[in-house]
C-alpha atoms as a PDB file:
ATOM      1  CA  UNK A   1     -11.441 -31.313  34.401  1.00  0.00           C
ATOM      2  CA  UNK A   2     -12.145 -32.370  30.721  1.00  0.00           C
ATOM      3  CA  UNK A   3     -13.992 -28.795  30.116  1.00  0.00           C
ATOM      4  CA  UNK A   4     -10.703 -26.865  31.728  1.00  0.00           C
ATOM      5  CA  UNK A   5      -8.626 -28.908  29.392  1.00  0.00           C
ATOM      6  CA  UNK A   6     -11.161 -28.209  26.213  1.00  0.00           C
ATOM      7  CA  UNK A   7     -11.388 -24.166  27.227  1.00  0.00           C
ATOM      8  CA  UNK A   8      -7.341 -24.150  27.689  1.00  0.00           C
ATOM      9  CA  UNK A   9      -6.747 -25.593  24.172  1.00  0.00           C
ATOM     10  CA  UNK A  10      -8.949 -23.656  23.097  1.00  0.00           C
ATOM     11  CA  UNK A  11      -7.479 -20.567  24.260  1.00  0.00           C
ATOM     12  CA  UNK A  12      -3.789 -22.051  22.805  1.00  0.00           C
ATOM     13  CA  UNK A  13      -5.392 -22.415  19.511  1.00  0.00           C
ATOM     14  CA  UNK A  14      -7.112 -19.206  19.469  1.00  0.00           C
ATOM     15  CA  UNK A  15      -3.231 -18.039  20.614  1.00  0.00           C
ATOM     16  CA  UNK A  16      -1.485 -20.149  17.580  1.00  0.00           C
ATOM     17  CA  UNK A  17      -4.210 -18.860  15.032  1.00  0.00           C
ATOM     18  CA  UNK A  18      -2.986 -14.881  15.741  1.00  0.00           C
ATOM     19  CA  UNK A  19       0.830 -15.784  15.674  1.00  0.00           C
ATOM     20  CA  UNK A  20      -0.183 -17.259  12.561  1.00  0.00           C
ATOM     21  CA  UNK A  21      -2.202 -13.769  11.171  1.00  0.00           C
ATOM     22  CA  UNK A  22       1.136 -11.984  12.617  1.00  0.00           C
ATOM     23  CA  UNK A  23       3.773 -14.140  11.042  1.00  0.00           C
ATOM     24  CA  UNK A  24       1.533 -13.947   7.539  1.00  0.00           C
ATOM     25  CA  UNK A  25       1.672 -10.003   7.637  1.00  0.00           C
ATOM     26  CA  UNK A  26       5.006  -9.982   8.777  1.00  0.00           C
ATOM     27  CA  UNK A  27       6.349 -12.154   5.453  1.00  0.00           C
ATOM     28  CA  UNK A  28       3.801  -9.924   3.279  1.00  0.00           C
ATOM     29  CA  UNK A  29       5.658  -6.744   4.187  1.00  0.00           C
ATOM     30  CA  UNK A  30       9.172  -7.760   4.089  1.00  0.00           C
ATOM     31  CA  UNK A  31       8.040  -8.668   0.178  1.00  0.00           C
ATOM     32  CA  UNK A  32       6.213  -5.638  -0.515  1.00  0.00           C
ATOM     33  CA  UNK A  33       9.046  -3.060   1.142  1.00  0.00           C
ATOM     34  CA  UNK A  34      11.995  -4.256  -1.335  1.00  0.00           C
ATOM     35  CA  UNK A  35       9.582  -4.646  -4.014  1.00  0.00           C
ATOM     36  CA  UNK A  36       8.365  -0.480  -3.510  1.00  0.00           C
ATOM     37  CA  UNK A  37      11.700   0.135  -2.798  1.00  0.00           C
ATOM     38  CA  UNK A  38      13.446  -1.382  -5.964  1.00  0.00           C
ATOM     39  CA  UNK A  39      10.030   0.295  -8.338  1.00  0.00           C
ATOM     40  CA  UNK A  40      11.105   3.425  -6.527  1.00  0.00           C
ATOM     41  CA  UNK A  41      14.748   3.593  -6.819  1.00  0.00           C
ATOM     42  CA  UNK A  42      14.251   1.958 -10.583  1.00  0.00           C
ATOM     43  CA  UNK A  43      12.133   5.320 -10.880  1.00  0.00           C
ATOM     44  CA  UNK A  44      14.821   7.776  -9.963  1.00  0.00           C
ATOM     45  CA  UNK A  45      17.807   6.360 -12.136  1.00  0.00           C
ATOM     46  CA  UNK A  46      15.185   6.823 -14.777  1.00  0.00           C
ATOM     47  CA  UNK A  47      15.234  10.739 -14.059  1.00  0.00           C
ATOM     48  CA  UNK A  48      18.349  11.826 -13.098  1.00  0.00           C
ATOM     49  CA  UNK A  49      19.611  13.237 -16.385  1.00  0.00           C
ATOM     50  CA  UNK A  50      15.775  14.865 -17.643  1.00  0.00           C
ATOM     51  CA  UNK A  51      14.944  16.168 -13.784  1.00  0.00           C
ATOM     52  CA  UNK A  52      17.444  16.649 -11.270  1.00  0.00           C
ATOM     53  CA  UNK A  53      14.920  18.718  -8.983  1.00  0.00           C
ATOM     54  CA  UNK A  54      12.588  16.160  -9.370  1.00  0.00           C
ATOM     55  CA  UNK A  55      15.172  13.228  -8.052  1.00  0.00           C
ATOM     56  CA  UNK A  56      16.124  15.358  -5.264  1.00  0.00           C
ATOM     57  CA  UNK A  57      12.503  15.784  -3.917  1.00  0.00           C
ATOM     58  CA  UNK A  58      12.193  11.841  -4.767  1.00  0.00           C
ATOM     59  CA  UNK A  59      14.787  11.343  -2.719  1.00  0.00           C
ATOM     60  CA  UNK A  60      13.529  13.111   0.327  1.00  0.00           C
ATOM     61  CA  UNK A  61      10.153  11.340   0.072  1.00  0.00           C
ATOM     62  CA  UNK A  62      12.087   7.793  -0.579  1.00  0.00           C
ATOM     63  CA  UNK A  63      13.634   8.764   3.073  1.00  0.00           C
ATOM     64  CA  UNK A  64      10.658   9.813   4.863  1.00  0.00           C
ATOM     65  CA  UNK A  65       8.983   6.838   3.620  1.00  0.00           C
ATOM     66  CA  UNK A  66      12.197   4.547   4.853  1.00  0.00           C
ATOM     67  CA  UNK A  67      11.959   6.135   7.739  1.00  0.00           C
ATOM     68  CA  UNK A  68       8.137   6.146   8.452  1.00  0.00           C
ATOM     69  CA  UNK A  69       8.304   2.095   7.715  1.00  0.00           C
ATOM     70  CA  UNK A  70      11.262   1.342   9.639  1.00  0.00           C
ATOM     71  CA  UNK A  71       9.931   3.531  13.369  1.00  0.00           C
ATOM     72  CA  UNK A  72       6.271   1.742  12.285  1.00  0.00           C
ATOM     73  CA  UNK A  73       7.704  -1.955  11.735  1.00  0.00           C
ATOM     74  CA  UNK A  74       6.075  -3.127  15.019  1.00  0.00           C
ATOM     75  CA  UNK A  75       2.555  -1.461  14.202  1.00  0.00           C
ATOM     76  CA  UNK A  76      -0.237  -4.281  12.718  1.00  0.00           C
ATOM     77  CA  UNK A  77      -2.668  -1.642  12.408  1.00  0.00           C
ATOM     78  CA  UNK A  78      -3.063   2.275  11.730  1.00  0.00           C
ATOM     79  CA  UNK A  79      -5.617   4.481  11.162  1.00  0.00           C
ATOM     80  CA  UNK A  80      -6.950   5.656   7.891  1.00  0.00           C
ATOM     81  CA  UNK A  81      -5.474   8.444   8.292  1.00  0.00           C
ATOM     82  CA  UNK A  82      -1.792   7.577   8.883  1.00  0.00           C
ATOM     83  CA  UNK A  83      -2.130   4.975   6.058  1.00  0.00           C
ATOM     84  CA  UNK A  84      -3.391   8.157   3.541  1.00  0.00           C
ATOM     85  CA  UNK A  85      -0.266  10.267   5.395  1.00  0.00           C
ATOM     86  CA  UNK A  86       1.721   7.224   4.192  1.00  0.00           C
ATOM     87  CA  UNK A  87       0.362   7.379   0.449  1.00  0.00           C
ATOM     88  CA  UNK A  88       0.455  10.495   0.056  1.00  0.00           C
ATOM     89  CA  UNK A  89       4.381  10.836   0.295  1.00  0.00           C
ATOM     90  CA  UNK A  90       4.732   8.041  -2.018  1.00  0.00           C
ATOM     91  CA  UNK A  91       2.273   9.655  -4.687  1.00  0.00           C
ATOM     92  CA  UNK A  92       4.389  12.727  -4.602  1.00  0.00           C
ATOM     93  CA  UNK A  93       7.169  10.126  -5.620  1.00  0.00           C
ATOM     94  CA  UNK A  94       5.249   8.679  -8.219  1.00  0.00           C
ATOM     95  CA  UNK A  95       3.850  12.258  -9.276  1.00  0.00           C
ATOM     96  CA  UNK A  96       7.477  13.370 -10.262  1.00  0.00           C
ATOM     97  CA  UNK A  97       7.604   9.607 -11.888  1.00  0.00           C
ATOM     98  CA  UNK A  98       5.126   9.990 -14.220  1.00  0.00           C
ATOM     99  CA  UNK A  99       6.286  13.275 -15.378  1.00  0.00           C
ATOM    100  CA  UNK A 100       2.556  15.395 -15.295  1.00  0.00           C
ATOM    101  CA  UNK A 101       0.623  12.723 -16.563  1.00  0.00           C
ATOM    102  CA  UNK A 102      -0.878  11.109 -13.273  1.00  0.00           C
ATOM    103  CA  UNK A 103      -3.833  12.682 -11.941  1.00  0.00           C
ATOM    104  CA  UNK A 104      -4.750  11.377  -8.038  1.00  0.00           C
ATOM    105  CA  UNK A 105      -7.606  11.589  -6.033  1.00  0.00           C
ATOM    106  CA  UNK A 106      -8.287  10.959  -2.917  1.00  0.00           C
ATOM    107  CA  UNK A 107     -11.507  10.648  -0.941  1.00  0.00           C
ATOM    108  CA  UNK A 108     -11.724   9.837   2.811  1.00  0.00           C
ATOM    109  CA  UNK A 109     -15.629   9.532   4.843  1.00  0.00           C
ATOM    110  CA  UNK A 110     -15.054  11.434   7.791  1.00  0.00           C
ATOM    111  CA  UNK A 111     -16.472   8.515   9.313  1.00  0.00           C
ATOM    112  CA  UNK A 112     -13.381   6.693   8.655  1.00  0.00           C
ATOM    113  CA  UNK A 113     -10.575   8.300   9.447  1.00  0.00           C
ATOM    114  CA  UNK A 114      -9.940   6.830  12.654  1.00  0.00           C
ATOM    115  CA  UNK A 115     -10.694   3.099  11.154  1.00  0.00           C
ATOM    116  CA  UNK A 116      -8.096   0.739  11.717  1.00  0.00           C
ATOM    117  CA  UNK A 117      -6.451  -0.803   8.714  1.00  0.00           C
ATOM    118  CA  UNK A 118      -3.732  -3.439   8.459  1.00  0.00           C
ATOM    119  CA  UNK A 119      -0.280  -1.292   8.079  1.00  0.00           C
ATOM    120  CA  UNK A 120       0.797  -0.614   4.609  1.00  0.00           C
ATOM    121  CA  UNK A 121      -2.437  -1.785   2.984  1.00  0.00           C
ATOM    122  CA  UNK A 122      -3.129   0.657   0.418  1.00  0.00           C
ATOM    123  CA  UNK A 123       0.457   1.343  -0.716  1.00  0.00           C
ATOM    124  CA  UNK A 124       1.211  -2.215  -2.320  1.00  0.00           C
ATOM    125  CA  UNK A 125      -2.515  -2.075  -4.142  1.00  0.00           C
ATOM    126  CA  UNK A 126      -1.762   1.637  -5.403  1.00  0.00           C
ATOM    127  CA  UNK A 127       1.772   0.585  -6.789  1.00  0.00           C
ATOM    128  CA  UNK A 128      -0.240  -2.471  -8.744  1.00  0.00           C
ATOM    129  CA  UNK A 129      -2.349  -0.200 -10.257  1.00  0.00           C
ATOM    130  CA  UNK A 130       0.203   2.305 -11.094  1.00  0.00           C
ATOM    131  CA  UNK A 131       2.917  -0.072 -12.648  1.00  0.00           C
ATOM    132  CA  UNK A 132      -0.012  -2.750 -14.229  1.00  0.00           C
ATOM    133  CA  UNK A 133      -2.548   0.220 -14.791  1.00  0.00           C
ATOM    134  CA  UNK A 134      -1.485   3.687 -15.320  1.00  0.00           C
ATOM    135  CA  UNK A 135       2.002   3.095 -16.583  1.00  0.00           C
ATOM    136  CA  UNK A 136       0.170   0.975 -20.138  1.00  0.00           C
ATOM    137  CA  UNK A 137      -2.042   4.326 -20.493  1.00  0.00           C
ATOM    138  CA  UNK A 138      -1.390   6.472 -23.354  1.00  0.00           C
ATOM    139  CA  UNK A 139      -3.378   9.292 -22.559  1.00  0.00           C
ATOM    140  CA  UNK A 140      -3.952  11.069 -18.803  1.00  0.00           C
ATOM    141  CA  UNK A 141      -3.633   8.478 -16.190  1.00  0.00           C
ATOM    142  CA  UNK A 142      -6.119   8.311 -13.432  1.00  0.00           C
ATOM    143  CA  UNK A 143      -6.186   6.868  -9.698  1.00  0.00           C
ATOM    144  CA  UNK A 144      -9.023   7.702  -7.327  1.00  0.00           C
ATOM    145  CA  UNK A 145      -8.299   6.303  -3.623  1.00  0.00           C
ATOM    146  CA  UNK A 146     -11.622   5.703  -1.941  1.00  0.00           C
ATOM    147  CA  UNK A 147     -11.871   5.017   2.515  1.00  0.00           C
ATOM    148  CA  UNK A 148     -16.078   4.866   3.243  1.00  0.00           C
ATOM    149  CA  UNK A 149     -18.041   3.157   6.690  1.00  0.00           C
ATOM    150  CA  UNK A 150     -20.993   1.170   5.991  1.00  0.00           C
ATOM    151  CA  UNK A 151     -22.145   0.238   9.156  1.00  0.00           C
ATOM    152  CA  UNK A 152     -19.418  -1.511  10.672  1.00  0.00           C
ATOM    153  CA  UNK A 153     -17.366  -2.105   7.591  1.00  0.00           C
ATOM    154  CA  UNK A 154     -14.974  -0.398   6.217  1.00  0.00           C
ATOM    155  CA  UNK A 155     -14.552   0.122   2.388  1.00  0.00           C
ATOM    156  CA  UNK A 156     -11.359   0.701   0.900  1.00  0.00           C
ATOM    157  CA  UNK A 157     -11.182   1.322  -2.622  1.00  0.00           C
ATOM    158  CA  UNK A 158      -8.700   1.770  -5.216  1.00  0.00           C
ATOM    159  CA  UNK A 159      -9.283   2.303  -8.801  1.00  0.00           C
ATOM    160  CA  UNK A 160      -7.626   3.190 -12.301  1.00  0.00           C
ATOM    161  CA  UNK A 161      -8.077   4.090 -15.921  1.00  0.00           C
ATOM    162  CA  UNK A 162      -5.152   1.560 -17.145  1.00  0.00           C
ATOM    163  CA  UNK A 163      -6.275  -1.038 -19.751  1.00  0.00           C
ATOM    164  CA  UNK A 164      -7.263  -3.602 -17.355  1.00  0.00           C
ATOM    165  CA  UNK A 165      -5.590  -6.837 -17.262  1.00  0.00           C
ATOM    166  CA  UNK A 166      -3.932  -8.913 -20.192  1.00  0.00           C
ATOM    167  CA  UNK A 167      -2.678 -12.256 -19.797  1.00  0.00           C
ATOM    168  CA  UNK A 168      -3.999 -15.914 -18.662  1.00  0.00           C
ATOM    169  CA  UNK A 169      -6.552 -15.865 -16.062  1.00  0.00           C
ATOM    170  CA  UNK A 170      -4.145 -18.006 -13.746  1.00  0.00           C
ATOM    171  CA  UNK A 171      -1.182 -15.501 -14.089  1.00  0.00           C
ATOM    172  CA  UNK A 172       0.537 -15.402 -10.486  1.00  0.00           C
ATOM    173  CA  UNK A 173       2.292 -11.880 -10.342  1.00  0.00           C
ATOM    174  CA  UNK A 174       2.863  -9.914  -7.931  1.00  0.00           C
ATOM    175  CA  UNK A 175       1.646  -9.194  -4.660  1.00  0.00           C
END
C-alpha cells in the first residue's frame, strides 16, 4: 500500500513539475511577443518618411509573424526548421531596419533540422544581439545563426560583431 502511495505521488509530482515547465514558458512568451512587437513597430515609425517600400514589406512580415505566433500559441516545441522559417521573416524585418548594414548568416546541420526546440527560442536571443550588439556597431554588422547535433545534443548558436557588453556585471535587462 505504502509503495502505491510513494509511486502515485510520485507520478503527481512528476505531473506538477511539467505544469510548472509549461506555465514558465508560457509567462516567457507573453514577455518576449510585446517586447518584439513594440522593437518592431518602434522600427517602422522610424522609416516611414526615408522608406515607404521598405515599411510596407515590414508590415507584411510584422503580419505573417502575428499570425504565425498567434495559430502556433499552443505549440511547446518545433522543429529547427520551423523555428529558422520563423527567423527568417523577422530578419527580413530587421534587414529593411538596419538600412544595408546587417549582414546574416545562417547555418543549419542537416542533422538537425528535424530537432525539437522550445517555440520561439532563437527569435528573443537574435533580437538581444541585434538591439545590444549590432545596433552599437559602427561599421558592417554581423549575425551568424548556428543549429549543429553532437550526439544527442543539440547546439544552437547565435553570435555577433557588436561591442560586447558594457555595464555592471549584475545588470538585469532584458530577457
Amino acid at each position: 500500500q505504502r509503495q502505491r502511495e510513494a509511486v502515485l505521488l510520485q507520478s503527481d509530482a512528476a505531473q506538477l513539475q511539467e505544469k510548472l515547465a509549461d506555465a514558465r514558458l508560457d509567462a516567457l512568451r507573453m514577455q518576449i511577443n510585446p517586447h518584439f512587437l513594440f522593437n518592431t513597430l518602434h522600427a517602422i515609425s522610424a522609416l516611414v518618411e526615408r522608406d515607404p517600400a521598405g515599411v510596407r514589406k515590414m508590415i507584411a512580415r510584422l503580419s505573417e509573424l502575428m499570425r504565425y505566433t498567434v495559430e502556433s500559441h499552443g505549440a511547446d516545441e518545433v522543429t529547427v526548421r520551423e523555428e529558422v522559417d520563423f527567423l527568417r521573416r523577422y530578419l527580413d524585418i530587421m534587414e529593411i531596419r538596419f538600412q544595408g548594414k546587417l549582414q546574416v548568416s545562417i547555418q543549419i546541420d542537416p542533422e538537425a533540422i528535424e530537432a525539437l526546440v522550445p517555440n520561439l527560442i532563437l527569435q528573443p536571443i537574435v533580437e538581444n544581439a541585434l538591439e545590444h550588439g549590432v545596433s552599437r556597431t559602427s561599421g558592417q554588422a554581423l549575425v551568424a545563426i548556428e543549429a549543429r547535433r553532437d550526439g544527442e545534443r543539440l547546439h544552437l548558436t547565435v553570435r555577433d560583431n557588436g561591442p560586447g557588453k558594457t555595464g555592471s556585471a549584475d545588470q538585469n535587462e532584458g530577457v
